[in-house]
Protein backbone atom coordinates (compact mmCIF):
# COMPACT_ATOMS: atom_id res chain seq x y z
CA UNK A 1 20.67 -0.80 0.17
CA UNK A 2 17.50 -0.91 2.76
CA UNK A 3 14.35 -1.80 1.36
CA UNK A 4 10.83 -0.57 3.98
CA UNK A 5 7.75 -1.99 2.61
CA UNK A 6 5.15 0.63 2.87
CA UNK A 7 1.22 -0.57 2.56
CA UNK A 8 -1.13 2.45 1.65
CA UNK A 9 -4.32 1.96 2.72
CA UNK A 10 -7.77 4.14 3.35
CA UNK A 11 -7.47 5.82 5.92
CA UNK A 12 -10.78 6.32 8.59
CA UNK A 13 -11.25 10.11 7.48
CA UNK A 14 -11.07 9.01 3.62
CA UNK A 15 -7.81 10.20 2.79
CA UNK A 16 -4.92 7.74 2.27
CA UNK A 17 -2.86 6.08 5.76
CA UNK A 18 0.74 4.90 5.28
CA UNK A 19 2.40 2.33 7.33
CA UNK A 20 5.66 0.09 7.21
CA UNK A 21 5.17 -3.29 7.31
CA UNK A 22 6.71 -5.31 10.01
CA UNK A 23 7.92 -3.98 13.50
CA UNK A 24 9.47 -0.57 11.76
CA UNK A 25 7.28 2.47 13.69
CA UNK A 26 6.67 4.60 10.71
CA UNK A 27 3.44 5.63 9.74
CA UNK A 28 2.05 8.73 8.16
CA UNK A 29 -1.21 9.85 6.41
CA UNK A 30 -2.75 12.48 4.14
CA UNK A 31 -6.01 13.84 2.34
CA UNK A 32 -4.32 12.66 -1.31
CA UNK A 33 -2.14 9.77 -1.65
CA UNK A 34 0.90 12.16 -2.83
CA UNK A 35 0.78 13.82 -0.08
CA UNK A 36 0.80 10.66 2.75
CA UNK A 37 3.60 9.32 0.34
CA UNK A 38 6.09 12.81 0.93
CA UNK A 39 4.78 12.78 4.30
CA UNK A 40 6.06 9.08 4.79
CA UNK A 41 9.25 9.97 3.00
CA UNK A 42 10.35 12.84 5.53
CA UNK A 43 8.88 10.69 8.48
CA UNK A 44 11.35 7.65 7.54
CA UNK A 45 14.38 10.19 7.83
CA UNK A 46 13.28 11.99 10.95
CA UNK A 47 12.16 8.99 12.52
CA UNK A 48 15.96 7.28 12.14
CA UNK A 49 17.53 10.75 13.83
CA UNK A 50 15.40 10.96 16.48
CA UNK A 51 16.09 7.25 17.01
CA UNK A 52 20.00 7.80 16.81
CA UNK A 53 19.76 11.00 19.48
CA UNK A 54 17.72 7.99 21.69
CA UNK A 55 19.86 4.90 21.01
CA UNK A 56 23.38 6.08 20.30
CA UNK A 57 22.84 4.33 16.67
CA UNK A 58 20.46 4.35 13.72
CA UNK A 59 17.81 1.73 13.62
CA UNK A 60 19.00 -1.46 11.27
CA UNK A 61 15.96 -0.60 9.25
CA UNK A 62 17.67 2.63 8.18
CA UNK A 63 19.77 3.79 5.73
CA UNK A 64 21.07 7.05 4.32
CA UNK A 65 19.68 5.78 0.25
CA UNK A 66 16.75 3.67 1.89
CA UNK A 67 14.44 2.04 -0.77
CA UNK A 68 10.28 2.69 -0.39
CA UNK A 69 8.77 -0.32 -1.91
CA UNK A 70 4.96 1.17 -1.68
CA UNK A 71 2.10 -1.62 -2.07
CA UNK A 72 -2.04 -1.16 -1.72
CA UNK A 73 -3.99 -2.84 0.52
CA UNK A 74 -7.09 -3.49 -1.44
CA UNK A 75 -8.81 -0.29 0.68
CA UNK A 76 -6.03 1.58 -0.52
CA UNK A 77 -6.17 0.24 -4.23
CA UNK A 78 -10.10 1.01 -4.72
CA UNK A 79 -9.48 4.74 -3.22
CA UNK A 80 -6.79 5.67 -5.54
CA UNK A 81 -8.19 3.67 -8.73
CA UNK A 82 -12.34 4.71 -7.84
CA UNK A 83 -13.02 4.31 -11.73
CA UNK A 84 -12.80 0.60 -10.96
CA UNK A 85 -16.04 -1.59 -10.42
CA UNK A 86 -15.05 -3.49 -7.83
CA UNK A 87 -17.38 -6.36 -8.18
CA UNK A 88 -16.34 -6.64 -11.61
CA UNK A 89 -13.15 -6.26 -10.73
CA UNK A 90 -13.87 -8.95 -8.57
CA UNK A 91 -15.86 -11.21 -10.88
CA UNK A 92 -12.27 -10.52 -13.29
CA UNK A 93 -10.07 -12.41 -10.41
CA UNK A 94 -12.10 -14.76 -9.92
CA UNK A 95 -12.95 -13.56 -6.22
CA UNK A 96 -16.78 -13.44 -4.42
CA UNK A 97 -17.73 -10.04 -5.64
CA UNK A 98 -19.12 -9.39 -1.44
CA UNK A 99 -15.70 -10.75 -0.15
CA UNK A 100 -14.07 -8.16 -2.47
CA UNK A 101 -16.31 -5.36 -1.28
CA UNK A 102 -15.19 -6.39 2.22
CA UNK A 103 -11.69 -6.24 1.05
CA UNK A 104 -12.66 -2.87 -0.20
CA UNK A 105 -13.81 -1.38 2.71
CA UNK A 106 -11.25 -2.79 4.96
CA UNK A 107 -13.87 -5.27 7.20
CA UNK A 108 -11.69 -7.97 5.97
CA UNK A 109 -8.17 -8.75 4.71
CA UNK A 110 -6.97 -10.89 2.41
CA UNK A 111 -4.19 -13.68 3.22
CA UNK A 112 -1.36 -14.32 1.49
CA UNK A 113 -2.16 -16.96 -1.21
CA UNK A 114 -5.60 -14.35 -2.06
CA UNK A 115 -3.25 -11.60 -2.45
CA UNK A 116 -0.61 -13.65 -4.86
CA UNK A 117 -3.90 -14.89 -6.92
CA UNK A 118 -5.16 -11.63 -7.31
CA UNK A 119 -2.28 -10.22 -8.30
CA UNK A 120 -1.71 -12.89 -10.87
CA UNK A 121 -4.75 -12.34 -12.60
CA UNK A 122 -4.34 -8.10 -12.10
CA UNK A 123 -1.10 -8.38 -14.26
CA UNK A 124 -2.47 -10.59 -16.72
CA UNK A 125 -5.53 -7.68 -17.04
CA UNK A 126 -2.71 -4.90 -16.96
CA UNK A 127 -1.00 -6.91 -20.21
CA UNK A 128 -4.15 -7.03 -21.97
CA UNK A 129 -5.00 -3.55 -21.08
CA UNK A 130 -1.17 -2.91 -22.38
CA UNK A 131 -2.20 -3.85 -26.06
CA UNK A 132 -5.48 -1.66 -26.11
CA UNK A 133 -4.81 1.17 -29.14
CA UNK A 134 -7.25 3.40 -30.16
């Protein structure tokens, strides 16, 4: 089975941009993150047809049961989880609270190795926040 690793992000007008990740041309967008997601899902379809009627063949990327593997930038992240503080959030990490607001609002991205400790220490708050009862 095909995997496409789709990165949701903020888009410029607010709502929610989707985009493939490496040199796949899919991209799609929407004013609620739903709605850029079943937008993305047709797009990956119609994309690999209209490629085929070009090319003779569907892309390599493409298959009938492709996989969507969706991941947040950290833009995209903050819009669809706003309850979050971010510079606590940040402070929780262990990240510059202002590097994470720039993160945030997409003026800077993190690398690799930021993005693997981050989401270390998000899963180990997701396990605590697993064994909250009320």
């Amino acid at each position: 089975m095909k995997r496409i690793k789709a990165i949701i992000e903020k888009a410029s007008d607010g709502g929610y941009g989707i985009y493939a990740e490496g040199n796949i041309p899919l991209f799609s967008s929407g004013h609620t993150e739903t709605e850029a997601k079943e937008d993305f899902e047709t797009l990956v379809h119609e994309q690999a047809e209209y490629m085929k009627e070009q090319q003779g063949k569907y892309p390599e990327w493409y298959s009938c049961n492709v996989q969507i593997d969706y991941r947040y930038d950290m833009s995209g992240f903050f819009l669809a989880f706003p309850f979050i503080n971010v510079s606590e959030f940040a402070k929780s990490v262990d990240i510059n609270p202002s590097l994470m607001r720039k993160y945030k609002n997409g003026i800077a991205k993190a690398g690799e190795k930021q993005k693997d400790l981050i989401q270390r220490k998000f899963d180990d708050i997701v396990t605590r926040l697993g064994a909250v009862r009320f």
